[in-house]
N, C-alpha and C. Protein backbone atom coordinates (compact mmCIF):
# COMPACT_ATOMS: atom_id res chain seq x y z
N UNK A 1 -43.04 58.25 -31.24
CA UNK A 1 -43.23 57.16 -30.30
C UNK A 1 -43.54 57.68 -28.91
N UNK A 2 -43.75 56.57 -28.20
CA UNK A 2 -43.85 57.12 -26.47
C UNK A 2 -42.89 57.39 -26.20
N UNK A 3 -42.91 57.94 -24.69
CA UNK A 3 -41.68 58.00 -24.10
C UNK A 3 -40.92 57.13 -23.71
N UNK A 4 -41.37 55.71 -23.58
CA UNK A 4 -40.22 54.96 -23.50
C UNK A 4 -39.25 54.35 -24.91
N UNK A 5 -39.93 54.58 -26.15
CA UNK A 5 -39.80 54.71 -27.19
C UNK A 5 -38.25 55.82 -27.56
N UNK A 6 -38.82 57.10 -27.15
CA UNK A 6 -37.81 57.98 -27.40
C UNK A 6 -36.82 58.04 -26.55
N UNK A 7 -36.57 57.61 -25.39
CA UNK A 7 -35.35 57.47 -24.53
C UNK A 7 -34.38 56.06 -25.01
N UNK A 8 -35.11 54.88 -25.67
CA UNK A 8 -34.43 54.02 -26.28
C UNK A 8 -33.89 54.19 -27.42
N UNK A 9 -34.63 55.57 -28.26
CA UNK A 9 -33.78 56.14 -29.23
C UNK A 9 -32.85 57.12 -28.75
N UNK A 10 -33.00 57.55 -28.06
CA UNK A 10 -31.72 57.93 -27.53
C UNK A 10 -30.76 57.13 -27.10
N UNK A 11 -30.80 56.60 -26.70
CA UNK A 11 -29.52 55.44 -26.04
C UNK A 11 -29.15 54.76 -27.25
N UNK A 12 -29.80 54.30 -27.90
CA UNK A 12 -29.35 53.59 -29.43
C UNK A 12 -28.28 54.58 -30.38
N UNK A 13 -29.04 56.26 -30.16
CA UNK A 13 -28.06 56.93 -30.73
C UNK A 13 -26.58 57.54 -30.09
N UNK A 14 -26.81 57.20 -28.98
CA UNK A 14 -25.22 57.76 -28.31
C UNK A 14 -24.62 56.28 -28.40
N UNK A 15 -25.30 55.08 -27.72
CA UNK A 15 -24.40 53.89 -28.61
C UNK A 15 -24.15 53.65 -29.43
N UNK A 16 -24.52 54.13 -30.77
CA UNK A 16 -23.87 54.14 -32.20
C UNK A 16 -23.17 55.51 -32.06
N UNK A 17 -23.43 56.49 -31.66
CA UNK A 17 -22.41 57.39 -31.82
C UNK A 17 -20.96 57.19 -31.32
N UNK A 18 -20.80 56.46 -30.26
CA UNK A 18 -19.46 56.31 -29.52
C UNK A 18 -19.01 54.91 -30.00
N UNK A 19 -19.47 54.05 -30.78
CA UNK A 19 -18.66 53.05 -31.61
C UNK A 19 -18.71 53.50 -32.90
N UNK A 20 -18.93 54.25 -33.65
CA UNK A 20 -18.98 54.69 -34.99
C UNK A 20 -17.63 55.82 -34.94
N UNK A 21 -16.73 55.56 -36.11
CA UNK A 21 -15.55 56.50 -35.98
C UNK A 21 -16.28 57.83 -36.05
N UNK A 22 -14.90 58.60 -35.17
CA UNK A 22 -15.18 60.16 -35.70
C UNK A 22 -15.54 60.39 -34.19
N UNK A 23 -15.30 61.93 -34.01
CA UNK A 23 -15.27 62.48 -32.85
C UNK A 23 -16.17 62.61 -31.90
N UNK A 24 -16.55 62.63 -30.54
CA UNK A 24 -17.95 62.38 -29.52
C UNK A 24 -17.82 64.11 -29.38
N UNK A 25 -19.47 64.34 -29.20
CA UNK A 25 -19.75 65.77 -28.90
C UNK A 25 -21.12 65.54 -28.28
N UNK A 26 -21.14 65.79 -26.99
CA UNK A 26 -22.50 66.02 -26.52
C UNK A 26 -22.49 66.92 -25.54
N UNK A 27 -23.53 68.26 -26.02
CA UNK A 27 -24.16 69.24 -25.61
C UNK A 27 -24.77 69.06 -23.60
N UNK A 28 -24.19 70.39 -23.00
CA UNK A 28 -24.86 70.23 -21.61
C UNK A 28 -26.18 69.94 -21.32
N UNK A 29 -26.74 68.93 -20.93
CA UNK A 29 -27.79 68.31 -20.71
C UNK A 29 -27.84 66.91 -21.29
N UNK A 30 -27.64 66.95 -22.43
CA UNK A 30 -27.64 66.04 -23.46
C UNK A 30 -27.45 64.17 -22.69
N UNK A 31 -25.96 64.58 -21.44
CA UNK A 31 -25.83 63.09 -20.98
C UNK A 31 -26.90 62.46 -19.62
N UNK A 32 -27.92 63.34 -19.89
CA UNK A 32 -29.04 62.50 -19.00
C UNK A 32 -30.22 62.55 -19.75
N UNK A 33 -30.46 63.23 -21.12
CA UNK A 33 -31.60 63.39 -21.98
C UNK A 33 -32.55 64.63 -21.31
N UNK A 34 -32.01 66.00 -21.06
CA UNK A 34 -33.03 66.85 -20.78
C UNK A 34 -33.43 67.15 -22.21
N UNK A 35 -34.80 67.24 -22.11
CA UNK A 35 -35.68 67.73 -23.21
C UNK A 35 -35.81 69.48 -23.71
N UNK A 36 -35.62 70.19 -22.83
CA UNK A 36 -35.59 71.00 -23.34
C UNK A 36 -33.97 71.81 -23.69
N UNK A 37 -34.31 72.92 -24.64
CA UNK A 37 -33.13 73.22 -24.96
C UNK A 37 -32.30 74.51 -24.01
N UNK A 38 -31.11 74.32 -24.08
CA UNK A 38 -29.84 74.67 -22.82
C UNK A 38 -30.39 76.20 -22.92
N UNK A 39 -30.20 76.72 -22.07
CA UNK A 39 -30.72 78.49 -21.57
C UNK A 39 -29.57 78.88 -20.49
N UNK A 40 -28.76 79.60 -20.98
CA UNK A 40 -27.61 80.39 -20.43
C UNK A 40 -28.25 81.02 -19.00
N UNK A 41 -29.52 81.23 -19.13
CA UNK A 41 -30.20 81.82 -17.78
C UNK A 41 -30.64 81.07 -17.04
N UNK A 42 -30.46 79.67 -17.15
CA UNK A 42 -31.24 79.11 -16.30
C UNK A 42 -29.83 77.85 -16.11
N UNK A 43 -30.18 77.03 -15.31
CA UNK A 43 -29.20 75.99 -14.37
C UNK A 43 -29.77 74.80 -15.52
N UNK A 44 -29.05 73.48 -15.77
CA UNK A 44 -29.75 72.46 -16.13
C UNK A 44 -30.97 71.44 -15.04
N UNK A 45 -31.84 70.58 -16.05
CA UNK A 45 -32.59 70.32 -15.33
C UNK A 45 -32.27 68.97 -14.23
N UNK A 46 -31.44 69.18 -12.87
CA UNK A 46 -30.50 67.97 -12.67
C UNK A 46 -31.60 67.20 -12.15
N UNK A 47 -32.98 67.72 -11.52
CA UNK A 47 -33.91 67.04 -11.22
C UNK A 47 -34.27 65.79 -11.52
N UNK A 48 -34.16 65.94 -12.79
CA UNK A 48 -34.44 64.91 -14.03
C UNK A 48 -34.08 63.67 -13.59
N UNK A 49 -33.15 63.76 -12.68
CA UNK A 49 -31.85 62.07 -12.90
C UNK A 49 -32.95 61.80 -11.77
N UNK A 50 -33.53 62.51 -10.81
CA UNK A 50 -34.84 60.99 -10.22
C UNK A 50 -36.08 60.36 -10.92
N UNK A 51 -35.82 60.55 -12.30
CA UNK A 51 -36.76 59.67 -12.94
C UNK A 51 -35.73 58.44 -13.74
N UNK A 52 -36.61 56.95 -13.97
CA UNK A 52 -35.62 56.26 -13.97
C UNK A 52 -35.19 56.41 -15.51
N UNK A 53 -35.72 56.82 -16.11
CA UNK A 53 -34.93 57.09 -17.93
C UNK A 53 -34.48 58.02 -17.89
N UNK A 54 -34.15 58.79 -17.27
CA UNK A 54 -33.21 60.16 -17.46
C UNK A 54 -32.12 59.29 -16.80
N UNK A 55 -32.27 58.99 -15.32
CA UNK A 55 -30.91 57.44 -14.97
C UNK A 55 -30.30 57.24 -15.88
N UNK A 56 -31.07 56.42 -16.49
CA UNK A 56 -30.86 55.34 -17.59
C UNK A 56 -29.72 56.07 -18.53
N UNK A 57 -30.63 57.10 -18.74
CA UNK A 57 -29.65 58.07 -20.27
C UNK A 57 -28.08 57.87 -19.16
N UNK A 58 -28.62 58.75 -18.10
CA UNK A 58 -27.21 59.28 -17.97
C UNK A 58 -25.83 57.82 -17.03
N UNK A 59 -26.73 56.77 -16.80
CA UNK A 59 -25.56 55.74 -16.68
C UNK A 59 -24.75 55.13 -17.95
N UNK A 60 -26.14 55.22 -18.70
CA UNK A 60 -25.65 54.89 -20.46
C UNK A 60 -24.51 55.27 -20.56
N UNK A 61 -24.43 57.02 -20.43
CA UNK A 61 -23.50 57.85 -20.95
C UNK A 61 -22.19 57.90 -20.23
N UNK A 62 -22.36 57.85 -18.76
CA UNK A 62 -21.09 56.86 -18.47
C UNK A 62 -20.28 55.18 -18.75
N UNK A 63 -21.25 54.52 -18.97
CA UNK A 63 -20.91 53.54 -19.35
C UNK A 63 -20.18 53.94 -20.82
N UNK A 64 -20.54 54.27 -21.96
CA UNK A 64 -20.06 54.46 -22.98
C UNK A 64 -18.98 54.88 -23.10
N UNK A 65 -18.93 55.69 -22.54
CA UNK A 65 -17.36 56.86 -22.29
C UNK A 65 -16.44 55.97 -21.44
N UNK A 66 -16.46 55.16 -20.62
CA UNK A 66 -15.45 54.08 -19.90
C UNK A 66 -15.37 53.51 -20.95
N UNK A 67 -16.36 52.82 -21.79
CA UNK A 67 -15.92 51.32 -22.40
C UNK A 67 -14.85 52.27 -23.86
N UNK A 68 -15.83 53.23 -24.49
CA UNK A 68 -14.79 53.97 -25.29
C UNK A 68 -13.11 54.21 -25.14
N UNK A 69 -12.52 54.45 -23.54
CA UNK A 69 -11.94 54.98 -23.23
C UNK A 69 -10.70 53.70 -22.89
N UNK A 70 -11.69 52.37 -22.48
CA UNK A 70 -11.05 51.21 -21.92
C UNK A 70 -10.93 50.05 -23.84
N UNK A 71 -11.37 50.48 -24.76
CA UNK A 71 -10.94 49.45 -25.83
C UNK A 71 -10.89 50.33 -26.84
N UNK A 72 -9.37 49.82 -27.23
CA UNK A 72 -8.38 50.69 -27.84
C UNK A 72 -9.34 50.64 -29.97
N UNK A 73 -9.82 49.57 -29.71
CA UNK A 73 -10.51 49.47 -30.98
C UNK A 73 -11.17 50.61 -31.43
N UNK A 74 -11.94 51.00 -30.29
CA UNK A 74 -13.24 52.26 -30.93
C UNK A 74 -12.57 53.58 -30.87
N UNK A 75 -11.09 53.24 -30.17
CA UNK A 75 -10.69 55.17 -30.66
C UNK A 75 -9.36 55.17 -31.46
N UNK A 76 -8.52 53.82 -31.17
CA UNK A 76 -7.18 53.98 -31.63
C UNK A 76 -7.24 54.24 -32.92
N UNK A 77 -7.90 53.79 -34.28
CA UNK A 77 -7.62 53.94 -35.35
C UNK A 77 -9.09 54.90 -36.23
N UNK A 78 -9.41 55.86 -35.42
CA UNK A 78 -10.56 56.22 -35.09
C UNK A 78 -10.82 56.95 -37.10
N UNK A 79 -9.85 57.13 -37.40
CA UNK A 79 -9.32 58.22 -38.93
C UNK A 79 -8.65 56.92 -39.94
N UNK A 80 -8.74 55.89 -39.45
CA UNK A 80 -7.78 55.23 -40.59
C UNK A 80 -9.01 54.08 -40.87
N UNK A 81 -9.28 53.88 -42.15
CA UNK A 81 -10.00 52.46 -42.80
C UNK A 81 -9.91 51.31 -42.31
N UNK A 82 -7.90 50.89 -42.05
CA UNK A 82 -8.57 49.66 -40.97
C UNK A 82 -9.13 49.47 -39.74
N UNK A 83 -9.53 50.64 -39.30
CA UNK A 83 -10.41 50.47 -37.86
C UNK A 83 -11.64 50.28 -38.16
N UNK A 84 -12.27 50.43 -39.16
CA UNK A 84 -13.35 50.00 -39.42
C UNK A 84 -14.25 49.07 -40.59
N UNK A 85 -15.05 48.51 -40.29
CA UNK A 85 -15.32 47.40 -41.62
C UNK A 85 -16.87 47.19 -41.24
N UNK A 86 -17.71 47.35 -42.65
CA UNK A 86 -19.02 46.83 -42.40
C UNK A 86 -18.93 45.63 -42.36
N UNK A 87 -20.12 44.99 -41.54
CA UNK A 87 -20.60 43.32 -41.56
C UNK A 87 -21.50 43.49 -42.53
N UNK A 88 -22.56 44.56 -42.36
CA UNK A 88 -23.85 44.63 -43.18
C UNK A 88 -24.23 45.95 -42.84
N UNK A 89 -24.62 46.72 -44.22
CA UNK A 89 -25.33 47.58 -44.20
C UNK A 89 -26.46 48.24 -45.22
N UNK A 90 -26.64 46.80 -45.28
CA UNK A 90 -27.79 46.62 -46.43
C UNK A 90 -29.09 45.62 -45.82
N UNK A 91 -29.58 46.00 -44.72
CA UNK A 91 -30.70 45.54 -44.04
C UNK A 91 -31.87 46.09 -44.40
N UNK A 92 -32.40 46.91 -45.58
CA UNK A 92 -33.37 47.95 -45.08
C UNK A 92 -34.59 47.40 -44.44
N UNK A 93 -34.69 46.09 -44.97
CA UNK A 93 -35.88 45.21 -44.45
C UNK A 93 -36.19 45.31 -42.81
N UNK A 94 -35.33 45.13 -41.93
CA UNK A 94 -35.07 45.20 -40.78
C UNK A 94 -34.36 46.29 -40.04
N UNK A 95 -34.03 47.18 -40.93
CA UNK A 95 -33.53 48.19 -40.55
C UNK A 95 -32.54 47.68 -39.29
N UNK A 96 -31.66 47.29 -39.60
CA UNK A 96 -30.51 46.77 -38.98
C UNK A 96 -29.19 46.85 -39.40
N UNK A 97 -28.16 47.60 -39.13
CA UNK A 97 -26.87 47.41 -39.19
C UNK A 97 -25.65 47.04 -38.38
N UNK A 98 -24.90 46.38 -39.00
CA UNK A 98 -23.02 45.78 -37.98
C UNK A 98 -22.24 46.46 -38.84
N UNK A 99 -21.03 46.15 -38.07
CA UNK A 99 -20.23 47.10 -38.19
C UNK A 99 -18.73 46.24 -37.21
N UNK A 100 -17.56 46.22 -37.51
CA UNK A 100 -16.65 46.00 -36.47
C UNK A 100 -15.73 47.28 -36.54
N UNK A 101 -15.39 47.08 -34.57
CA UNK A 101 -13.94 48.23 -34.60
C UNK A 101 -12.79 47.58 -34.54
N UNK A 102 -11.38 47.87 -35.14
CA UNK A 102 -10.49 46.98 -34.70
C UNK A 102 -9.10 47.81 -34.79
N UNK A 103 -8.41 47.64 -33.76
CA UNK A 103 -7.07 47.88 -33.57
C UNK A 103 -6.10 47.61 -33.48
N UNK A 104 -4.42 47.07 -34.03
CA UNK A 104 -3.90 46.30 -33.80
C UNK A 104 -3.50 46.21 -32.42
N UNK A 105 -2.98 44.76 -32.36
CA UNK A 105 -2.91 44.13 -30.97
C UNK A 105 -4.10 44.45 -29.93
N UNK A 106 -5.63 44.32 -29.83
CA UNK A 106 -6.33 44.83 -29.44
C UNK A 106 -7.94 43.61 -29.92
N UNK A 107 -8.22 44.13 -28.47
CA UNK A 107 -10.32 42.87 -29.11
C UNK A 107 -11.15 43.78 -30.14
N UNK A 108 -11.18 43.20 -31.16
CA UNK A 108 -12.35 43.64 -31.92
C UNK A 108 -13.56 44.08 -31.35
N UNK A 109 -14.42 44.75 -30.99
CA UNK A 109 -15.77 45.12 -31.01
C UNK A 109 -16.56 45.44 -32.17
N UNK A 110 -17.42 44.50 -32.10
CA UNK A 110 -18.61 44.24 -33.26
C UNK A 110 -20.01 45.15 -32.24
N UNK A 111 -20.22 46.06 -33.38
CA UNK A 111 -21.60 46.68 -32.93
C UNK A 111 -22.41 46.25 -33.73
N UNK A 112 -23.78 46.13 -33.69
CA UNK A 112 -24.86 45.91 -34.07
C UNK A 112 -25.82 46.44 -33.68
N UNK A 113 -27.26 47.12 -34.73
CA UNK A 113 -28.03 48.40 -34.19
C UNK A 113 -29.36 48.12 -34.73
N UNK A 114 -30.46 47.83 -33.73
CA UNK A 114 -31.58 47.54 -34.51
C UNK A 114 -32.52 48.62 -34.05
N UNK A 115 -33.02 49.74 -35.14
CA UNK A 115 -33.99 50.98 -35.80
C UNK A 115 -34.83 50.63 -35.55
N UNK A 116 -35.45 49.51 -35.27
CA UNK A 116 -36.70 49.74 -35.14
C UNK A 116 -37.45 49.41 -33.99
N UNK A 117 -38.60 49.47 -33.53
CA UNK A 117 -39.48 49.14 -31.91
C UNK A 117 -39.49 47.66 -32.16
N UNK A 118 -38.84 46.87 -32.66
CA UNK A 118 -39.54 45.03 -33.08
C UNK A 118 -38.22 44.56 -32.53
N UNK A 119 -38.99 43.62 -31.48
CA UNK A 119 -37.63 43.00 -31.31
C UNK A 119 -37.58 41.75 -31.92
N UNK A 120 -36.22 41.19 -32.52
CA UNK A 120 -35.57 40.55 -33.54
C UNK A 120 -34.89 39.09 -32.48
N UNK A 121 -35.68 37.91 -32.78
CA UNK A 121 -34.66 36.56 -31.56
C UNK A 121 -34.48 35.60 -33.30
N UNK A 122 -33.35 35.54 -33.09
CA UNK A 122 -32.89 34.95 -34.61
C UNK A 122 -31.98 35.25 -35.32
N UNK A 123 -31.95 36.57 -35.25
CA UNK A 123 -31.53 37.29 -35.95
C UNK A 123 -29.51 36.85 -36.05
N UNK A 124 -29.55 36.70 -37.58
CA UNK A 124 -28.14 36.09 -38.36
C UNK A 124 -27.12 37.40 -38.55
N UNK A 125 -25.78 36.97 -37.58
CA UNK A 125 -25.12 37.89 -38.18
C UNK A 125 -23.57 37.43 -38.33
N UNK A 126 -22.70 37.86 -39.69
CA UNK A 126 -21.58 37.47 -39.64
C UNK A 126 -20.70 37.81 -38.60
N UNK A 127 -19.81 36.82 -38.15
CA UNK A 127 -18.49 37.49 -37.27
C UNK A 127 -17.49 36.96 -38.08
N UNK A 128 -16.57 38.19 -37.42
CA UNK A 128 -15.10 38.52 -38.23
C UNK A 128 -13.98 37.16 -37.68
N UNK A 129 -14.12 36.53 -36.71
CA UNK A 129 -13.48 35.62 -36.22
C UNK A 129 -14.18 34.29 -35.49
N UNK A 130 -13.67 33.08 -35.15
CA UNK A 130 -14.44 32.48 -34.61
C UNK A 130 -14.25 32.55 -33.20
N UNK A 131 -15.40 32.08 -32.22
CA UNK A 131 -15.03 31.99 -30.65
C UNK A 131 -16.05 32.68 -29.96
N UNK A 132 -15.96 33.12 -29.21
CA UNK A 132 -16.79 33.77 -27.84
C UNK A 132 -16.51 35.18 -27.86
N UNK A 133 -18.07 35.76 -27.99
CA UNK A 133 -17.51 37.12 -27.96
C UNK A 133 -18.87 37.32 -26.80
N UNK A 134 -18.41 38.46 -25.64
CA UNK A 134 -18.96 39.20 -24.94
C UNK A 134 -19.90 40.12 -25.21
N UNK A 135 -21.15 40.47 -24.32
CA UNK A 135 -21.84 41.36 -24.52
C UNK A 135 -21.42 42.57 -24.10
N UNK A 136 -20.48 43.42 -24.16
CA UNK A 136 -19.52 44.18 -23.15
C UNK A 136 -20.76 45.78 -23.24
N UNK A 137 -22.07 45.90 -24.07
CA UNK A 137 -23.11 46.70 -23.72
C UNK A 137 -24.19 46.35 -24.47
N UNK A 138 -25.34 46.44 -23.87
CA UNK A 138 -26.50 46.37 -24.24
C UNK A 138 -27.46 47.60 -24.25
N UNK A 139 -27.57 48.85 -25.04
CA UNK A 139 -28.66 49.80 -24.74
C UNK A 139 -29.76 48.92 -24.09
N UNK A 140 -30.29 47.94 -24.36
CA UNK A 140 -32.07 48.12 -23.76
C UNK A 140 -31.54 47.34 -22.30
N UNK A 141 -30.60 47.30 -21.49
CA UNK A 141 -30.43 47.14 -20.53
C UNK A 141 -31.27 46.91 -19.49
N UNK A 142 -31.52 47.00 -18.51
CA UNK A 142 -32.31 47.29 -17.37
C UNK A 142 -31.60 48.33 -16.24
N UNK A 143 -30.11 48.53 -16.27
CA UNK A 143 -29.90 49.80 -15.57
C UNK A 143 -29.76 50.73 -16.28
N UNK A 144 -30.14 50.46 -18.09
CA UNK A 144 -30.29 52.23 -18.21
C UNK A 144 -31.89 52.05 -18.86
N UNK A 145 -32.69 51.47 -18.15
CA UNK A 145 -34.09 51.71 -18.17
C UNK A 145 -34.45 50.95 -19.57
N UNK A 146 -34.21 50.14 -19.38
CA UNK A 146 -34.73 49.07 -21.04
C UNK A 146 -35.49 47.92 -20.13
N UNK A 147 -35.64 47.37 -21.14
CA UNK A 147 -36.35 45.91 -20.76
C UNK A 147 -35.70 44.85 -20.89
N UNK A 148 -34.19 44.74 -20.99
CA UNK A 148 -33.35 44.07 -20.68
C UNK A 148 -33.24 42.73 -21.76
N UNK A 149 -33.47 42.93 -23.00
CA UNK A 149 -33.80 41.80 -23.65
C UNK A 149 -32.35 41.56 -24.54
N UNK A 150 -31.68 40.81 -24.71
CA UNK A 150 -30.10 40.73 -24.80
C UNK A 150 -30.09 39.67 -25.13
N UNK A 151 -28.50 38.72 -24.51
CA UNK A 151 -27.59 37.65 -25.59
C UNK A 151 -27.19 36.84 -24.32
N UNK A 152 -27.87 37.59 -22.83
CA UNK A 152 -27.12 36.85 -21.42
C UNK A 152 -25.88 36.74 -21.83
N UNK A 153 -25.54 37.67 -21.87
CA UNK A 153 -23.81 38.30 -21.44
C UNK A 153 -23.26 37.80 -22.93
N UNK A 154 -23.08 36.74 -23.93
CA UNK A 154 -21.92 36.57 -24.00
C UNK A 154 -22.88 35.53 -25.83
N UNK A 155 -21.54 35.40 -26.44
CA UNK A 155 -22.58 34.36 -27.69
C UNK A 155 -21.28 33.78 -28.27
N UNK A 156 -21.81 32.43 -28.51
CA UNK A 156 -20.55 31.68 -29.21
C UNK A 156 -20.54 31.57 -30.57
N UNK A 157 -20.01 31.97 -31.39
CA UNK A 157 -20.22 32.13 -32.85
C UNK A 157 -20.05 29.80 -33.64
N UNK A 158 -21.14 30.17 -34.65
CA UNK A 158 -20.83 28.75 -34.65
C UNK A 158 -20.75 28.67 -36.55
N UNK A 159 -20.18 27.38 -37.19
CA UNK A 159 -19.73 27.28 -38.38
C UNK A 159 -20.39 27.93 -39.66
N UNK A 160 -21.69 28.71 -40.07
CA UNK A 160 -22.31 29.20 -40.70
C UNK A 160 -22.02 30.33 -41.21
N UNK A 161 -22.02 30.22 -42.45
CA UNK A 161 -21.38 31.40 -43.02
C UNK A 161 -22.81 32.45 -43.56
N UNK A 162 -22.09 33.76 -43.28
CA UNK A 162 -22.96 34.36 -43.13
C UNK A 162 -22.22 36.23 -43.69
N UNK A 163 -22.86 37.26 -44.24
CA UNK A 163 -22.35 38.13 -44.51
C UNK A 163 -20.98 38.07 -44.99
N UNK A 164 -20.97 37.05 -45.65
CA UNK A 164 -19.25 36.71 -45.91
C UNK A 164 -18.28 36.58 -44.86
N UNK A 165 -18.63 36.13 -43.70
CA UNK A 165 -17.88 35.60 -42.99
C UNK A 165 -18.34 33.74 -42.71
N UNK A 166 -17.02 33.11 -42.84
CA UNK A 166 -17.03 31.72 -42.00
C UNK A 166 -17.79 31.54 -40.83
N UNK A 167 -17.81 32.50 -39.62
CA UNK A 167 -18.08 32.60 -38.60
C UNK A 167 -19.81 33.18 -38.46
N UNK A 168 -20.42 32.84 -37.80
CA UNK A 168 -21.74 34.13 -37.26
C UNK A 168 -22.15 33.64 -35.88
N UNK A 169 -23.36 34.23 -35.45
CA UNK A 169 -24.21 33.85 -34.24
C UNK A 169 -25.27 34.44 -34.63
N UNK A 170 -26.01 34.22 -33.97
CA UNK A 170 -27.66 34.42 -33.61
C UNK A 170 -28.09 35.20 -32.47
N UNK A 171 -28.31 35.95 -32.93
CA UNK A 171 -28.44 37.37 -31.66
C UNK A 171 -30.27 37.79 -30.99
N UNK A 172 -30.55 37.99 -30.39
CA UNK A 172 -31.92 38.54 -29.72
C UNK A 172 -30.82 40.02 -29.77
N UNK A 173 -31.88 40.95 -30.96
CA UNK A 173 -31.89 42.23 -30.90
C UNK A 173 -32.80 42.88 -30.02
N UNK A 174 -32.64 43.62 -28.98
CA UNK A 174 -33.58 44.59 -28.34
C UNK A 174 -34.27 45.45 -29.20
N UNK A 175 -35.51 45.71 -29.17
CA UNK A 175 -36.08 47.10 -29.91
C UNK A 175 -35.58 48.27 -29.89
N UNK A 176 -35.31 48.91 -30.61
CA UNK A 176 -34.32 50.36 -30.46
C UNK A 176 -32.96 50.14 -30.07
N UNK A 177 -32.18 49.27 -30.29
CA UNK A 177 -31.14 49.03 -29.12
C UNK A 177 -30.33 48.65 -29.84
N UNK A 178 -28.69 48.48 -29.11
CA UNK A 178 -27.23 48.51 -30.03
C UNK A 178 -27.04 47.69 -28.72
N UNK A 179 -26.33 46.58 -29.33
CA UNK A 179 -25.12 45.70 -28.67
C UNK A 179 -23.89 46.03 -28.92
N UNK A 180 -22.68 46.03 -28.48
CA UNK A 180 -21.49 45.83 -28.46
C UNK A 180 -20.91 44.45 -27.99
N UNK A 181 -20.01 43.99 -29.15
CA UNK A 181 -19.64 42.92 -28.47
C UNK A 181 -17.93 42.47 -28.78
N UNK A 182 -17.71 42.05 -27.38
CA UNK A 182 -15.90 41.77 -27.61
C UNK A 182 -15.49 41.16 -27.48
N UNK A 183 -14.76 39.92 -28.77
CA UNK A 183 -14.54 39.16 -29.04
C UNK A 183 -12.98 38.62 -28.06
N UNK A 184 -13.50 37.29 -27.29
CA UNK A 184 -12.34 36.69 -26.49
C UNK A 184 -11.58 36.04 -26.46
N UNK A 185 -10.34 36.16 -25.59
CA UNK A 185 -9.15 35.48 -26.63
C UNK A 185 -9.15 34.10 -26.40
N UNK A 186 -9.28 32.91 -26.33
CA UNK A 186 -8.81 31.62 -26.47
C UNK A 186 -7.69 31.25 -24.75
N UNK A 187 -8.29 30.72 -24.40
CA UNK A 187 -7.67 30.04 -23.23
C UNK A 187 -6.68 29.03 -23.90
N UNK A 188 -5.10 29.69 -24.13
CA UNK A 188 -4.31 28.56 -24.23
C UNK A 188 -2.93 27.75 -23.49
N UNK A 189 -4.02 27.04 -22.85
CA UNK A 189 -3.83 26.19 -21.98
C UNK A 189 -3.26 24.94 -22.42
C-alpha cells in the first residue's frame, strides 16, 4: 500500500496488540514507526516525529499504553480465559474481527479490527451487554493521522441479536483501523 496505507497498518497493529492478551514488546524506534532498522552506531531517527504520521504513530503509542494501564480489563486477567471472549472471528469476507476484555469488578472493552483499506458504515456487531458503550480509541483518528472516520465518541447498543448476543450496534469501521470500546455503567438515579 501507500504510505498512508502502511502507517494505518501500523496503528491497527499496536491497537490490536495492546488489547489482545499476552505481553507488549516494542523495539526502539518502533513507538513513532521509524522505518529503518535500529543500528547500535547510530542515534534513532527522532526527526521523524515532525512529520505528521510518525506523530500519529507515536501519540497512538502513548495513548495505548495509558488506556492499557488505566482499564483493568486489558491487563488484569491478561493469562486467564475469562479475560477474554470472541464476539466473532469468522469474518473472512470482511476481514474483520471482535473480541471483548473483561475483568472482575471492572468495564468491559470490546475491540473490533477492520484488515482491510474499505471502510465498513453498517457494519453489525454483537455486544456482551446492553447500554452505552464509549469510543475510548479510534486508530484512524485524526490526532494520530487518520481520517477520523469513527462512531462520534460513543454507540448505544439496541435489541438485535446478533453474534449470539441479545445486544449489538452498528459501527462505521475506519479502513485499517481498531476501535476500542467501554461499556458504561447505568446512571442509577
Amino acid at each position: 500500500g501507500d504510505e498512508w496505507q502502511r502507517f494505518a497498518n501500523l496503528r491497527l497493529c499496536y491497537a490490536f496488540m495492546f488489547a489482545y492478551p499476552g505481553k507488549k514488546l516494542l523495539f526502539m524506534g518502533d513507538e513513532f514507526g521509524q522505518g529503518r532498522e535500529w543500528n547500535h552506531n547510530a542515534a534513532l531517527d527522532w526527526d521523524l516525529l515532525e512529520r505528521e504520521l510518525h506523530q500519529g504513530v507515536a501519540t497512538l503509542v502513548g495513548d495505548v499504553n495509558h488506556l492499557y494501564r488505566s482499564l483493568p480489563a486489558l491487563h488484569r486477567l491478561d493469562n486467564e480465559p475469562a479475560g477474554f471472549e470472541w464476539i466473532d472471528c469468522d469474518d473472512r469476507d470482511n476481514s474483520v474481527i471482535a473480541f471483548t476484555r473483561r475483568a472482575a469488578d471492572a468495564a468491559e472493552v470490546v475491540v473490533v479490527c477492520n484488515f482491510t483499506p474499505v471502510v465498513r458504515h453498517g457494519y453489525r456487531i454483537g455486544m456482551p451487554r446492553a447500554g452505552r458503550y464509549a469510543e475510548c480509541l479510534n486508530s484512524d483518528a485524526r490526532q494520530y493521522a487518520g481520517r477520523g472516520i469513527g462512531n462520534l465518541g460513543a454507540v448505544q447498543t439496541e435489541p438485535v441479536s446478533c453474534h449470539g448476543h441479545a445486544q449489538s450496534v452498528e459501527l462505521s469501521l475506519p479502513p485499517l483501523g481498531a476501535l476500542w470500546f467501554v461499556h458504561e455503567p447505568q446512571d442509577e438515579r
